[in-house]
C-alpha atoms as a PDB file:
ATOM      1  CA  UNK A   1       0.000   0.000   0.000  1.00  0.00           C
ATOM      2  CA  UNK A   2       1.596   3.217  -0.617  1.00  0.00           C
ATOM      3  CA  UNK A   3       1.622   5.766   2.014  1.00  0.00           C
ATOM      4  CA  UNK A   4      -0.577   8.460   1.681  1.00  0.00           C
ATOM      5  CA  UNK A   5      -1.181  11.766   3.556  1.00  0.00           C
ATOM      6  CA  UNK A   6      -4.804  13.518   4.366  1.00  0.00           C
ATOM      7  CA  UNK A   7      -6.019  16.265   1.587  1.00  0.00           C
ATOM      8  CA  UNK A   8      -5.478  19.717   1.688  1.00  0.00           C
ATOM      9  CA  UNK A   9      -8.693  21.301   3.948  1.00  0.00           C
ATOM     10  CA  UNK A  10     -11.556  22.705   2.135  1.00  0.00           C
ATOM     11  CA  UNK A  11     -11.728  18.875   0.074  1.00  0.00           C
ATOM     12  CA  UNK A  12     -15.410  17.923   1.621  1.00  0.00           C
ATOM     13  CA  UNK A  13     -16.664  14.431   0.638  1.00  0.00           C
ATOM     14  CA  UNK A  14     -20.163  14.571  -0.557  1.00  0.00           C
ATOM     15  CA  UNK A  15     -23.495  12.129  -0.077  1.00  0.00           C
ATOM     16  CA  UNK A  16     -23.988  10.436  -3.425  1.00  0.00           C
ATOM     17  CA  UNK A  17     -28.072  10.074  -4.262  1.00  0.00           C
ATOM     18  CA  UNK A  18     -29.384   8.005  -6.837  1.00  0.00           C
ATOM     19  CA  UNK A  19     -33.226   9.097  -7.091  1.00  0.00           C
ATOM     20  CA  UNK A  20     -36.726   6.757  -7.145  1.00  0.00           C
ATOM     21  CA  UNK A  21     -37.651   6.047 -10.849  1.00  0.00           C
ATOM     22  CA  UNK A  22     -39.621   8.959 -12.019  1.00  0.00           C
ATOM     23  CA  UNK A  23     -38.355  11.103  -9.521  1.00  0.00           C
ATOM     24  CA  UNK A  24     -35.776  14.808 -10.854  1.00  0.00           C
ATOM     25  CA  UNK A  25     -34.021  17.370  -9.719  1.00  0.00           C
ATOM     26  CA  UNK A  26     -34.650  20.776 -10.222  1.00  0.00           C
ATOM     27  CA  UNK A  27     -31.890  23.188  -9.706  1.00  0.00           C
ATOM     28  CA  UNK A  28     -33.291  26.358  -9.902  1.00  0.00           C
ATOM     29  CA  UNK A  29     -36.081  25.743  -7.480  1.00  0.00           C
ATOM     30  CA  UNK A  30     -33.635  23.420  -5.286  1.00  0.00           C
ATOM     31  CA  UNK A  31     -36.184  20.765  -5.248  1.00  0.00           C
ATOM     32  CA  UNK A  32     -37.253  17.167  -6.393  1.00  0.00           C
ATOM     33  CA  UNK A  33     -39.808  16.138  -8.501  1.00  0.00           C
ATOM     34  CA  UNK A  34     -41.911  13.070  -8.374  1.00  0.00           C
ATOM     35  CA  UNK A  35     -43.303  11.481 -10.946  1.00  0.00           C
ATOM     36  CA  UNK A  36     -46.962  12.279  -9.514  1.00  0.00           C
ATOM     37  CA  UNK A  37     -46.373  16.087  -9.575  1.00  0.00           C
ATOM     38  CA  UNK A  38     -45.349  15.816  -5.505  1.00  0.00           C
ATOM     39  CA  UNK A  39     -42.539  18.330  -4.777  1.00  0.00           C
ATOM     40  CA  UNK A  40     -39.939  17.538  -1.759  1.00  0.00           C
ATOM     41  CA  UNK A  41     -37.352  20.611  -0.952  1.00  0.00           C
ATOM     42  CA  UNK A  42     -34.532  19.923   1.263  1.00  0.00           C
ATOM     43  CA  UNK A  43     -34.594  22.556   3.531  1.00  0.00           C
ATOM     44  CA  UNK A  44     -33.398  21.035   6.576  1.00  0.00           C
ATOM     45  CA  UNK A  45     -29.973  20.454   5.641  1.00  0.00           C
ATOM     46  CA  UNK A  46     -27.268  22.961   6.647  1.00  0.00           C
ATOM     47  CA  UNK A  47     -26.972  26.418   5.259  1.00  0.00           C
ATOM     48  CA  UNK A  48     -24.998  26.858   2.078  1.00  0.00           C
ATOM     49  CA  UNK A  49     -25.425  23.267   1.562  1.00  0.00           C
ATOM     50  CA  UNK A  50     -25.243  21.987  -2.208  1.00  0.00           C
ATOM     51  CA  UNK A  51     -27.708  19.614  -4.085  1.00  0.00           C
ATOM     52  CA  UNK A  52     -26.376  19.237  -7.699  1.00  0.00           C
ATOM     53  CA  UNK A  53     -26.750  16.714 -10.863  1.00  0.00           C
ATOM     54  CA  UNK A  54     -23.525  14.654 -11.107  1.00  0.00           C
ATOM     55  CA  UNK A  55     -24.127  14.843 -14.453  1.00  0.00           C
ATOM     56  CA  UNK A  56     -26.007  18.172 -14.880  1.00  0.00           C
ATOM     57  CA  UNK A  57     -26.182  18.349 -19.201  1.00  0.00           C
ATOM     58  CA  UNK A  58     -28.088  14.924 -18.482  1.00  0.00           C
ATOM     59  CA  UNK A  59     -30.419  16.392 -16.273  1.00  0.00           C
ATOM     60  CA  UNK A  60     -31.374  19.614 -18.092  1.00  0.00           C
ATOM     61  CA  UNK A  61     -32.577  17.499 -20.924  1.00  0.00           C
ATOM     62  CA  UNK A  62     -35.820  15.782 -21.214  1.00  0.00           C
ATOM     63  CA  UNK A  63     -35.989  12.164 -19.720  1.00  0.00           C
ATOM     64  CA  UNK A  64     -37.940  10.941 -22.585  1.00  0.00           C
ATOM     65  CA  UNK A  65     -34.564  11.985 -24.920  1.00  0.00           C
ATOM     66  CA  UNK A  66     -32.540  10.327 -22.873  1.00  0.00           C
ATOM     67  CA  UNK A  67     -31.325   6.579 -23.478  1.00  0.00           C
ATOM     68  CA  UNK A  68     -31.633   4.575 -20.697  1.00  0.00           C
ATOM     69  CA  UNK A  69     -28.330   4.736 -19.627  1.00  0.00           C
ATOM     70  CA  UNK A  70     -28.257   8.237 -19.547  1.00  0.00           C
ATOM     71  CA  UNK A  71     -31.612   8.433 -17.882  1.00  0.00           C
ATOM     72  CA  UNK A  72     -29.628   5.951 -15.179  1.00  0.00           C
ATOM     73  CA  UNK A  73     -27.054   8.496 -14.992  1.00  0.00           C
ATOM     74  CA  UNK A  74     -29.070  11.401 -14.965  1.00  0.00           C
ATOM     75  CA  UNK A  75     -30.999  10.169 -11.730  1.00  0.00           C
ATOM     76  CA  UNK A  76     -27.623  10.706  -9.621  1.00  0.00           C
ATOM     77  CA  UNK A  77     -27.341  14.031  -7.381  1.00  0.00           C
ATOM     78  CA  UNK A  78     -24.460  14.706  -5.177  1.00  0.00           C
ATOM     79  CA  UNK A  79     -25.441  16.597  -1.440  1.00  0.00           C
ATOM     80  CA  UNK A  80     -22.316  18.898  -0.549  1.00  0.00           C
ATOM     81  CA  UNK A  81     -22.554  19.733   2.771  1.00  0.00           C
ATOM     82  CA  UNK A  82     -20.506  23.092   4.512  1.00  0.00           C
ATOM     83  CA  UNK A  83     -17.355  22.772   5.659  1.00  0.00           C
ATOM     84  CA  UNK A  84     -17.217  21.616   9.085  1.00  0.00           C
ATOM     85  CA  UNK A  85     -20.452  19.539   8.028  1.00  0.00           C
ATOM     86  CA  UNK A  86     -19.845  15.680   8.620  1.00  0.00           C
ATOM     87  CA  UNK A  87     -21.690  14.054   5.561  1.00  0.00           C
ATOM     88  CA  UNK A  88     -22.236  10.535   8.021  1.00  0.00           C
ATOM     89  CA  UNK A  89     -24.353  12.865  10.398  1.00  0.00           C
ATOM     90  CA  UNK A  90     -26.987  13.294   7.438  1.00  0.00           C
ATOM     91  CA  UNK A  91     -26.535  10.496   5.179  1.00  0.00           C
ATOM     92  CA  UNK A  92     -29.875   8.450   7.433  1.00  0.00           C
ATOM     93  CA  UNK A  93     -31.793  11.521   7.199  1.00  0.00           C
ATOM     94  CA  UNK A  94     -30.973  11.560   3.443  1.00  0.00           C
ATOM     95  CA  UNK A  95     -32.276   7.692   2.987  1.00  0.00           C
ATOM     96  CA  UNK A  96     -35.493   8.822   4.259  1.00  0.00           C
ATOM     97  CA  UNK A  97     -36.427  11.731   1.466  1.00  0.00           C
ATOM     98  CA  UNK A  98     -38.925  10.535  -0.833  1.00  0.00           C
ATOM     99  CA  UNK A  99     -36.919  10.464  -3.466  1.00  0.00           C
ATOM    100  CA  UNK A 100     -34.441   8.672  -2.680  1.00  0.00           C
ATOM    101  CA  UNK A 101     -33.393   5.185  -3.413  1.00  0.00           C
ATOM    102  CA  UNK A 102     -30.330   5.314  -2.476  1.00  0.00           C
ATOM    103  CA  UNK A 103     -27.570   7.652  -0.971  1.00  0.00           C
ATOM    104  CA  UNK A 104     -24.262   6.611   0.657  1.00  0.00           C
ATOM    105  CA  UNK A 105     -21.631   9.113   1.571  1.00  0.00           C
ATOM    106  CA  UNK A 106     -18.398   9.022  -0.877  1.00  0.00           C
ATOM    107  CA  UNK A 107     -14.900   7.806  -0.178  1.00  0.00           C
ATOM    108  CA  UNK A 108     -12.459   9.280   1.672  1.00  0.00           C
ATOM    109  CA  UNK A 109      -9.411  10.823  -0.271  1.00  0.00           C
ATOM    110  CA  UNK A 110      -5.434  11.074  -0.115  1.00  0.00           C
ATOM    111  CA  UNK A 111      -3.074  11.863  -1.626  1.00  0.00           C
ATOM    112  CA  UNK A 112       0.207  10.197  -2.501  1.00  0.00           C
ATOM    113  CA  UNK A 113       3.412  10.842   0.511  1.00  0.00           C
ATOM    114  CA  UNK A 114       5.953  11.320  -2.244  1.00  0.00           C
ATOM    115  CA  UNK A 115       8.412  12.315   1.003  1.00  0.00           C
ATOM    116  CA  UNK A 116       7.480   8.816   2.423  1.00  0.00           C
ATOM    117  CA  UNK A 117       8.288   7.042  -0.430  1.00  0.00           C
ATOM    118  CA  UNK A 118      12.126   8.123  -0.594  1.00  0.00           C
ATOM    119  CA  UNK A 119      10.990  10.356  -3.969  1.00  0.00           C
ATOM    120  CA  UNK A 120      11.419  14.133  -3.816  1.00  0.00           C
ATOM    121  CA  UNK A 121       8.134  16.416  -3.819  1.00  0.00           C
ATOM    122  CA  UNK A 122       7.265  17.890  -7.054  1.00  0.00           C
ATOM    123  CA  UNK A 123       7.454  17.085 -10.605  1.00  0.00           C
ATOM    124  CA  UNK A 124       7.490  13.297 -11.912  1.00  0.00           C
ATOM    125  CA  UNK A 125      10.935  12.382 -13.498  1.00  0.00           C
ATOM    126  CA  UNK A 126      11.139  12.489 -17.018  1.00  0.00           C
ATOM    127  CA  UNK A 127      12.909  10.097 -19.318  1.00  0.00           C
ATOM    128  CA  UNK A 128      16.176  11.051 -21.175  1.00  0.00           C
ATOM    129  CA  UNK A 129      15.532  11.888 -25.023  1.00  0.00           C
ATOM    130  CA  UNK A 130      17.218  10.293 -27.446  1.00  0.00           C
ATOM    131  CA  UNK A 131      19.789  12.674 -29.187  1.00  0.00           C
ATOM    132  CA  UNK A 132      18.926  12.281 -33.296  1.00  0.00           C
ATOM    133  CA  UNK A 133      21.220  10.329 -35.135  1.00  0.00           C
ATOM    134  CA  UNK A 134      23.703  12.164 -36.857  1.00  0.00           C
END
């Protein structure tokens, strides 16, 4: 395993959401809608909190354009939370929107210890050229 070291702060990990069938995301109004016309908003998350499409040029576009793959695609939002904001303090009351089918929160990150590894910080070696014949 190579070594690694934590990310720089300000890196926040968010809570991946794949919606209910039928079920979108509306940016603009910051809210989900079901296939029934019901509207959910999540207001009780914490200020300056962040619902977006993971793939948001999937979910501006009608679902009925979309192949099913995309339309699979297009039903995943990512919830970033505020700094400061632990994403496994919400993720439960995330499973419990009616939209949701699923939401787990996403990996923890690091980067490579270069310095740990014997190799100097910075740029990655680079090979010799070959001088032209001649």
């Amino acid at each position: 395993m190579q070594p690694s070291v934590p990310p720089p702060p300000g890196i926040r990990r968010p809570v991946s959401v794949k919606m209910k069938r039928g079920w979108t995301f509306e940016a603009k109004g910051r809210r989900f809608l079901g296939p029934r016309g019901e509207t959910f908003s999540p207001d009780h998350l914490p200020p300056a909190t962040r619902v977006e499409a993971t793939v948001p040029q999937l979910a501006e576009r009608p679902a009925d354009a979309l192949s099913a793959a995309e339309r699979d695609l297009a039903a995943y939002v990512q919830v970033v939370l505020p700094a400061g904001s632990e994403p496994e303090t919400h993720v439960d009351a995330i499973r419990k929107w009616p939209c949701t089918g699923t939401a787990a929160v996403g990996p923890s990150v690091s980067l490579p210890d270069l310095a740990a590894r014997g190799k100097p910080p910075g740029k990655a070696p680079v090979k010799p050229s070959r001088k032209p014949p001649g």
